[in-house]
C-alpha atoms as a PDB file:
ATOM      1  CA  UNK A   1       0.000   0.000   0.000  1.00  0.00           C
ATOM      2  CA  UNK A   2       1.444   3.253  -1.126  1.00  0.00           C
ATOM      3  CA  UNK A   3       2.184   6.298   1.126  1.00  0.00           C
ATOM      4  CA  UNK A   4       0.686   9.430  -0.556  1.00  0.00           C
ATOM      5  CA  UNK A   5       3.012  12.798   0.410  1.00  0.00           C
ATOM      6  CA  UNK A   6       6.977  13.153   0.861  1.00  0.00           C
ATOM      7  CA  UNK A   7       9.048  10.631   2.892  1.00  0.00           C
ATOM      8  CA  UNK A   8      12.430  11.211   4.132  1.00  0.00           C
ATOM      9  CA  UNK A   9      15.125   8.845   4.370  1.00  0.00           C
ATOM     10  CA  UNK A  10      17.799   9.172   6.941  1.00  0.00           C
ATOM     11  CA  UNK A  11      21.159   7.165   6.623  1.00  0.00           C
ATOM     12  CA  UNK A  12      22.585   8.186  10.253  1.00  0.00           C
ATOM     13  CA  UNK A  13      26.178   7.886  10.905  1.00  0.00           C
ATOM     14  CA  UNK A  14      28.475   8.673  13.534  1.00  0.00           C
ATOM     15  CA  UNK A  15      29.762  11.553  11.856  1.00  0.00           C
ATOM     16  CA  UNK A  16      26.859  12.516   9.326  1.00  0.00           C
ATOM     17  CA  UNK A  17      23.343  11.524   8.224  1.00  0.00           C
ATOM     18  CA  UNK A  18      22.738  11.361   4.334  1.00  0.00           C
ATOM     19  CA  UNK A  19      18.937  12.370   3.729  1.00  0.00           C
ATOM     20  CA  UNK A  20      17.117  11.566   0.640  1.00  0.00           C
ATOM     21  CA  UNK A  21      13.617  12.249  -0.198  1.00  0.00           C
ATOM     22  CA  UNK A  22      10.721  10.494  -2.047  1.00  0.00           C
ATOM     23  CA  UNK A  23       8.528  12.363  -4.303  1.00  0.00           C
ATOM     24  CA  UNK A  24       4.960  13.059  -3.256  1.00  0.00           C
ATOM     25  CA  UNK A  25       3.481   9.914  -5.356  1.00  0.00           C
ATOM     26  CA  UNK A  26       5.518   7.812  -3.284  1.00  0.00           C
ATOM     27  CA  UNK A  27       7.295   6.231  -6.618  1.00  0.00           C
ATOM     28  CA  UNK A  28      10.786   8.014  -6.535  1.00  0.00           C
ATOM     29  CA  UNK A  29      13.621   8.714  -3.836  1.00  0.00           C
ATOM     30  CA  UNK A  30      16.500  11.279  -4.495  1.00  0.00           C
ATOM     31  CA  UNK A  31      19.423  12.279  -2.708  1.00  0.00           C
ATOM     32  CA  UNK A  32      18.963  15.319  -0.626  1.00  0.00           C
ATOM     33  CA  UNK A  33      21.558  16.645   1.474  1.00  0.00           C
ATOM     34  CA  UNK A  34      24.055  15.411   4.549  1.00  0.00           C
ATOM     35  CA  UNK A  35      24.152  16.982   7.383  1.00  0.00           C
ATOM     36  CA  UNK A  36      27.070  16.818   9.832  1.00  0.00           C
ATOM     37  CA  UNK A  37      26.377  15.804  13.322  1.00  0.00           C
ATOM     38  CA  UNK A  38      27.477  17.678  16.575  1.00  0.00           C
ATOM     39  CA  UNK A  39      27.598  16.755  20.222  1.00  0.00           C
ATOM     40  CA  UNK A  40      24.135  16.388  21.245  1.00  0.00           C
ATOM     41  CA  UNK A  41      22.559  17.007  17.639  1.00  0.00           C
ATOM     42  CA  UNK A  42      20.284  20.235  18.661  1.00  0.00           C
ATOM     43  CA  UNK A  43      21.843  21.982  15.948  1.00  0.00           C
ATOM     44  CA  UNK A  44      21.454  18.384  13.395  1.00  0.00           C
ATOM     45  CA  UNK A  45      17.485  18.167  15.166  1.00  0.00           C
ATOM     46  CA  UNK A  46      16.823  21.898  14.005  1.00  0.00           C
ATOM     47  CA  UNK A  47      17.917  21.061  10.230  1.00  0.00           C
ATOM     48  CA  UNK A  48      16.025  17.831  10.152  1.00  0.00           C
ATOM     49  CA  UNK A  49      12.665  20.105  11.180  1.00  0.00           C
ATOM     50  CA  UNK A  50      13.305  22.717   8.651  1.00  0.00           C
ATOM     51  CA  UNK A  51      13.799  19.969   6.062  1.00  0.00           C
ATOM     52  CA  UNK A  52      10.456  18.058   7.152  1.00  0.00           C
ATOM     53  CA  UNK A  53       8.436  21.622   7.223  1.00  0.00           C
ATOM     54  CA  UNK A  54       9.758  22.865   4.466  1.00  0.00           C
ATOM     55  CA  UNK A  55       8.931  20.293   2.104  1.00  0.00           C
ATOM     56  CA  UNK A  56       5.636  19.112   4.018  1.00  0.00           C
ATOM     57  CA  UNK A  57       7.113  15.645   5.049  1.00  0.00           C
ATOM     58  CA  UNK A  58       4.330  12.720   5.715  1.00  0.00           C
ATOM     59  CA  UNK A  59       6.732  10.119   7.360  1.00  0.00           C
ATOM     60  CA  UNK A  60      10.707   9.861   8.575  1.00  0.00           C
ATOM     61  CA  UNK A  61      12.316   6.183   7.345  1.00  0.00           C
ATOM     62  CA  UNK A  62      15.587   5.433   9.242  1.00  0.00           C
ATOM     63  CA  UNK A  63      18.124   3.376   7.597  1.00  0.00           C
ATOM     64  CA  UNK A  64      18.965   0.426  10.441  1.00  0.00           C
ATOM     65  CA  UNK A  65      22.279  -0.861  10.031  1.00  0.00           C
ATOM     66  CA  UNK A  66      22.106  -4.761  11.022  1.00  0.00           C
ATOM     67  CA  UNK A  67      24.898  -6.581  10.749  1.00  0.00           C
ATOM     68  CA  UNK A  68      25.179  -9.112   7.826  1.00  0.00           C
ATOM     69  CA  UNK A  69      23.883 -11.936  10.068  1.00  0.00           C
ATOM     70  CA  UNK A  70      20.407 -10.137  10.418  1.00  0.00           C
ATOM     71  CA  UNK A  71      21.090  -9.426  14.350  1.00  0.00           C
ATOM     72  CA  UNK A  72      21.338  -5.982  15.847  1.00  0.00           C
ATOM     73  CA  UNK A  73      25.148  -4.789  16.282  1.00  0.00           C
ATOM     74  CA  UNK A  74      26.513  -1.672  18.436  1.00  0.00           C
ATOM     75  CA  UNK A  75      25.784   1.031  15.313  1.00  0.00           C
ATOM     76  CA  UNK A  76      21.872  -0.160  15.320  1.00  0.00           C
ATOM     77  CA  UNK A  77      21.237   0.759  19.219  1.00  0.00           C
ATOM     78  CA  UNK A  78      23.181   4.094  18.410  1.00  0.00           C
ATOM     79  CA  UNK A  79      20.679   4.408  15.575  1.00  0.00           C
ATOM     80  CA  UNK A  80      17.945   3.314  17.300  1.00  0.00           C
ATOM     81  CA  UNK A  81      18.675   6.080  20.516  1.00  0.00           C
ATOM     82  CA  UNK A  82      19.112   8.788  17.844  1.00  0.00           C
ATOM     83  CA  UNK A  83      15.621   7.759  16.295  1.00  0.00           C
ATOM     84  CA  UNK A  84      14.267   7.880  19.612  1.00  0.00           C
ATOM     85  CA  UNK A  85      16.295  11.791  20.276  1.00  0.00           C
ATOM     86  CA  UNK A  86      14.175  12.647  16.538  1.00  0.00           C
ATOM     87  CA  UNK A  87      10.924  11.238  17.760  1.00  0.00           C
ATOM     88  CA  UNK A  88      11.103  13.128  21.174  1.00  0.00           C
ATOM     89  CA  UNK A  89      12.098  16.515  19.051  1.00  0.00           C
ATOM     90  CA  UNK A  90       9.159  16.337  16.731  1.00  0.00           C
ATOM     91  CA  UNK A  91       6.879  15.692  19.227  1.00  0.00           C
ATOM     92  CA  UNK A  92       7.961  18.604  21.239  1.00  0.00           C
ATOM     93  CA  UNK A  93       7.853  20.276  18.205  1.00  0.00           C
ATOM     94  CA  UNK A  94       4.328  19.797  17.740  1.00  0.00           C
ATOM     95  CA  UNK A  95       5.684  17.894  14.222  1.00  0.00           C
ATOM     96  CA  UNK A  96       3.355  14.891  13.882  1.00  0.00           C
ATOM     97  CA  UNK A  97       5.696  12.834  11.648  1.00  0.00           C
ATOM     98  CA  UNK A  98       5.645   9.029  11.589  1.00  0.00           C
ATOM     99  CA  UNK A  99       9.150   7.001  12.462  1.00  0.00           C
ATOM    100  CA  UNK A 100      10.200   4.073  10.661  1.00  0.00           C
ATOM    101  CA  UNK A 101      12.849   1.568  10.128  1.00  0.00           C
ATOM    102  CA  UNK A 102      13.776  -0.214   6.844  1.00  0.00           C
ATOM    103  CA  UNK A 103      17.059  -2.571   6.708  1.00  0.00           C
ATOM    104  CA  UNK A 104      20.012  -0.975   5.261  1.00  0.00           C
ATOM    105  CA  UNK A 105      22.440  -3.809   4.778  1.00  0.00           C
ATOM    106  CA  UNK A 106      24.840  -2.899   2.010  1.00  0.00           C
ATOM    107  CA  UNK A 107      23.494   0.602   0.948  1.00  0.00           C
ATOM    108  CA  UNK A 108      26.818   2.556   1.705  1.00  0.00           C
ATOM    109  CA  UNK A 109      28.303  -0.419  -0.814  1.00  0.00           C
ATOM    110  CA  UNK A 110      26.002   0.145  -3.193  1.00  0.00           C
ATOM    111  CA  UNK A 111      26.161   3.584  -3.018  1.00  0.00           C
ATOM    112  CA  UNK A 112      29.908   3.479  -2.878  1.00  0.00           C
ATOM    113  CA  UNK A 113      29.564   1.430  -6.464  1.00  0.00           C
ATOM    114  CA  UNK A 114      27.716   3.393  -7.465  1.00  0.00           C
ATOM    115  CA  UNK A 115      29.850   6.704  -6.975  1.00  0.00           C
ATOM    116  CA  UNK A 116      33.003   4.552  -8.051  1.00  0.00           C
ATOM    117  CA  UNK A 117      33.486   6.359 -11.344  1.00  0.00           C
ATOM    118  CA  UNK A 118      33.172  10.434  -9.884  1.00  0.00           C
ATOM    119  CA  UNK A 119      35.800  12.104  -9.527  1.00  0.00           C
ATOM    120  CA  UNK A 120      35.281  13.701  -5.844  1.00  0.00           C
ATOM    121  CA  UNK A 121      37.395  14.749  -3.134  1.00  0.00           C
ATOM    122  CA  UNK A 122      37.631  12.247  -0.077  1.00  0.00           C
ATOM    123  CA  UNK A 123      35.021  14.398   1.749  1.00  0.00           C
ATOM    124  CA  UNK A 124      32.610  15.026  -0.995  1.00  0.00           C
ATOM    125  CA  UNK A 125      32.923  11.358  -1.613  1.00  0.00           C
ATOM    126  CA  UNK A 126      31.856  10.285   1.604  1.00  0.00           C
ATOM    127  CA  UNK A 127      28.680  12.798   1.666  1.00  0.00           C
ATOM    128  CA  UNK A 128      27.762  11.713  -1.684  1.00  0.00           C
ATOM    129  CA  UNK A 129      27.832   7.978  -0.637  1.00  0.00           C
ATOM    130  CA  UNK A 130      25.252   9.536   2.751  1.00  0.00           C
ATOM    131  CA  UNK A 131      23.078  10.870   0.271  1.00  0.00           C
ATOM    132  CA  UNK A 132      23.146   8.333  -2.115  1.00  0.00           C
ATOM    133  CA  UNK A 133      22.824   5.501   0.744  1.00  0.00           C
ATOM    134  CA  UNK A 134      19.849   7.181   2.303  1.00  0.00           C
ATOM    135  CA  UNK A 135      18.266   7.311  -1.417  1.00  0.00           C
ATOM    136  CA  UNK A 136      18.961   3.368  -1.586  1.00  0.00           C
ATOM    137  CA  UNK A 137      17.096   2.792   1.507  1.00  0.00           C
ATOM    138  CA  UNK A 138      14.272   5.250   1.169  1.00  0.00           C
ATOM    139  CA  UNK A 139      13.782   3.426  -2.403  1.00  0.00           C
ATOM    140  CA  UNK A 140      13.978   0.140  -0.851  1.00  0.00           C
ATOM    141  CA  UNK A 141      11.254   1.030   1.904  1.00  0.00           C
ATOM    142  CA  UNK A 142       9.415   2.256  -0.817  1.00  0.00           C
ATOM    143  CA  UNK A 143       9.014  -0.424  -3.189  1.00  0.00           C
ATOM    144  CA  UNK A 144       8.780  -3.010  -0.062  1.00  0.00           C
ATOM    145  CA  UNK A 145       5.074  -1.125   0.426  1.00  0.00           C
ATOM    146  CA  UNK A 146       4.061  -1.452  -3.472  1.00  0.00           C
END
Protein backbone atom coordinates (compact mmCIF):
# COMPACT_ATOMS: atom_id res chain seq x y z
CA UNK A 1 0.00 0.00 0.00
CA UNK A 2 1.44 3.25 -1.13
CA UNK A 3 2.18 6.30 1.13
CA UNK A 4 0.69 9.43 -0.56
CA UNK A 5 3.01 12.80 0.41
CA UNK A 6 6.98 13.15 0.86
CA UNK A 7 9.05 10.63 2.89
CA UNK A 8 12.43 11.21 4.13
CA UNK A 9 15.12 8.84 4.37
CA UNK A 10 17.80 9.17 6.94
CA UNK A 11 21.16 7.17 6.62
CA UNK A 12 22.58 8.19 10.25
CA UNK A 13 26.18 7.89 10.90
CA UNK A 14 28.47 8.67 13.53
CA UNK A 15 29.76 11.55 11.86
CA UNK A 16 26.86 12.52 9.33
CA UNK A 17 23.34 11.52 8.22
CA UNK A 18 22.74 11.36 4.33
CA UNK A 19 18.94 12.37 3.73
CA UNK A 20 17.12 11.57 0.64
CA UNK A 21 13.62 12.25 -0.20
CA UNK A 22 10.72 10.49 -2.05
CA UNK A 23 8.53 12.36 -4.30
CA UNK A 24 4.96 13.06 -3.26
CA UNK A 25 3.48 9.91 -5.36
CA UNK A 26 5.52 7.81 -3.28
CA UNK A 27 7.30 6.23 -6.62
CA UNK A 28 10.79 8.01 -6.54
CA UNK A 29 13.62 8.71 -3.84
CA UNK A 30 16.50 11.28 -4.50
CA UNK A 31 19.42 12.28 -2.71
CA UNK A 32 18.96 15.32 -0.63
CA UNK A 33 21.56 16.65 1.47
CA UNK A 34 24.05 15.41 4.55
CA UNK A 35 24.15 16.98 7.38
CA UNK A 36 27.07 16.82 9.83
CA UNK A 37 26.38 15.80 13.32
CA UNK A 38 27.48 17.68 16.57
CA UNK A 39 27.60 16.75 20.22
CA UNK A 40 24.13 16.39 21.25
CA UNK A 41 22.56 17.01 17.64
CA UNK A 42 20.28 20.24 18.66
CA UNK A 43 21.84 21.98 15.95
CA UNK A 44 21.45 18.38 13.39
CA UNK A 45 17.48 18.17 15.17
CA UNK A 46 16.82 21.90 14.00
CA UNK A 47 17.92 21.06 10.23
CA UNK A 48 16.03 17.83 10.15
CA UNK A 49 12.67 20.11 11.18
CA UNK A 50 13.31 22.72 8.65
CA UNK A 51 13.80 19.97 6.06
CA UNK A 52 10.46 18.06 7.15
CA UNK A 53 8.44 21.62 7.22
CA UNK A 54 9.76 22.86 4.47
CA UNK A 55 8.93 20.29 2.10
CA UNK A 56 5.64 19.11 4.02
CA UNK A 57 7.11 15.65 5.05
CA UNK A 58 4.33 12.72 5.71
CA UNK A 59 6.73 10.12 7.36
CA UNK A 60 10.71 9.86 8.57
CA UNK A 61 12.32 6.18 7.34
CA UNK A 62 15.59 5.43 9.24
CA UNK A 63 18.12 3.38 7.60
CA UNK A 64 18.97 0.43 10.44
CA UNK A 65 22.28 -0.86 10.03
CA UNK A 66 22.11 -4.76 11.02
CA UNK A 67 24.90 -6.58 10.75
CA UNK A 68 25.18 -9.11 7.83
CA UNK A 69 23.88 -11.94 10.07
CA UNK A 70 20.41 -10.14 10.42
CA UNK A 71 21.09 -9.43 14.35
CA UNK A 72 21.34 -5.98 15.85
CA UNK A 73 25.15 -4.79 16.28
CA UNK A 74 26.51 -1.67 18.44
CA UNK A 75 25.78 1.03 15.31
CA UNK A 76 21.87 -0.16 15.32
CA UNK A 77 21.24 0.76 19.22
CA UNK A 78 23.18 4.09 18.41
CA UNK A 79 20.68 4.41 15.58
CA UNK A 80 17.95 3.31 17.30
CA UNK A 81 18.67 6.08 20.52
CA UNK A 82 19.11 8.79 17.84
CA UNK A 83 15.62 7.76 16.29
CA UNK A 84 14.27 7.88 19.61
CA UNK A 85 16.29 11.79 20.28
CA UNK A 86 14.18 12.65 16.54
CA UNK A 87 10.92 11.24 17.76
CA UNK A 88 11.10 13.13 21.17
CA UNK A 89 12.10 16.52 19.05
CA UNK A 90 9.16 16.34 16.73
CA UNK A 91 6.88 15.69 19.23
CA UNK A 92 7.96 18.60 21.24
CA UNK A 93 7.85 20.28 18.21
CA UNK A 94 4.33 19.80 17.74
CA UNK A 95 5.68 17.89 14.22
CA UNK A 96 3.36 14.89 13.88
CA UNK A 97 5.70 12.83 11.65
CA UNK A 98 5.64 9.03 11.59
CA UNK A 99 9.15 7.00 12.46
CA UNK A 100 10.20 4.07 10.66
CA UNK A 101 12.85 1.57 10.13
CA UNK A 102 13.78 -0.21 6.84
CA UNK A 103 17.06 -2.57 6.71
CA UNK A 104 20.01 -0.97 5.26
CA UNK A 105 22.44 -3.81 4.78
CA UNK A 106 24.84 -2.90 2.01
CA UNK A 107 23.49 0.60 0.95
CA UNK A 108 26.82 2.56 1.71
CA UNK A 109 28.30 -0.42 -0.81
CA UNK A 110 26.00 0.14 -3.19
CA UNK A 111 26.16 3.58 -3.02
CA UNK A 112 29.91 3.48 -2.88
CA UNK A 113 29.56 1.43 -6.46
CA UNK A 114 27.72 3.39 -7.47
CA UNK A 115 29.85 6.70 -6.98
CA UNK A 116 33.00 4.55 -8.05
CA UNK A 117 33.49 6.36 -11.34
CA UNK A 118 33.17 10.43 -9.88
CA UNK A 119 35.80 12.10 -9.53
CA UNK A 120 35.28 13.70 -5.84
CA UNK A 121 37.40 14.75 -3.13
CA UNK A 122 37.63 12.25 -0.08
CA UNK A 123 35.02 14.40 1.75
CA UNK A 124 32.61 15.03 -0.99
CA UNK A 125 32.92 11.36 -1.61
CA UNK A 126 31.86 10.28 1.60
CA UNK A 127 28.68 12.80 1.67
CA UNK A 128 27.76 11.71 -1.68
CA UNK A 129 27.83 7.98 -0.64
CA UNK A 130 25.25 9.54 2.75
CA UNK A 131 23.08 10.87 0.27
CA UNK A 132 23.15 8.33 -2.12
CA UNK A 133 22.82 5.50 0.74
CA UNK A 134 19.85 7.18 2.30
CA UNK A 135 18.27 7.31 -1.42
CA UNK A 136 18.96 3.37 -1.59
CA UNK A 137 17.10 2.79 1.51
CA UNK A 138 14.27 5.25 1.17
CA UNK A 139 13.78 3.43 -2.40
CA UNK A 140 13.98 0.14 -0.85
CA UNK A 141 11.25 1.03 1.90
CA UNK A 142 9.42 2.26 -0.82
CA UNK A 143 9.01 -0.42 -3.19
CA UNK A 144 8.78 -3.01 -0.06
CA UNK A 145 5.07 -1.12 0.43
CA UNK A 146 4.06 -1.45 -3.47
Amino acid sequence: MRILGRLMGLDVGDARVGVAISDELGITAQPHSTLKRSSGDKSLLKQIHGILEELSIKKVIVGLPLGLDGNETEQTKKTRAFAQLLEQSLLSAGLAVEIDFQDERLSSVEAERILQDKKLRNSDRRAAVDRMAASILLRSYLESKL
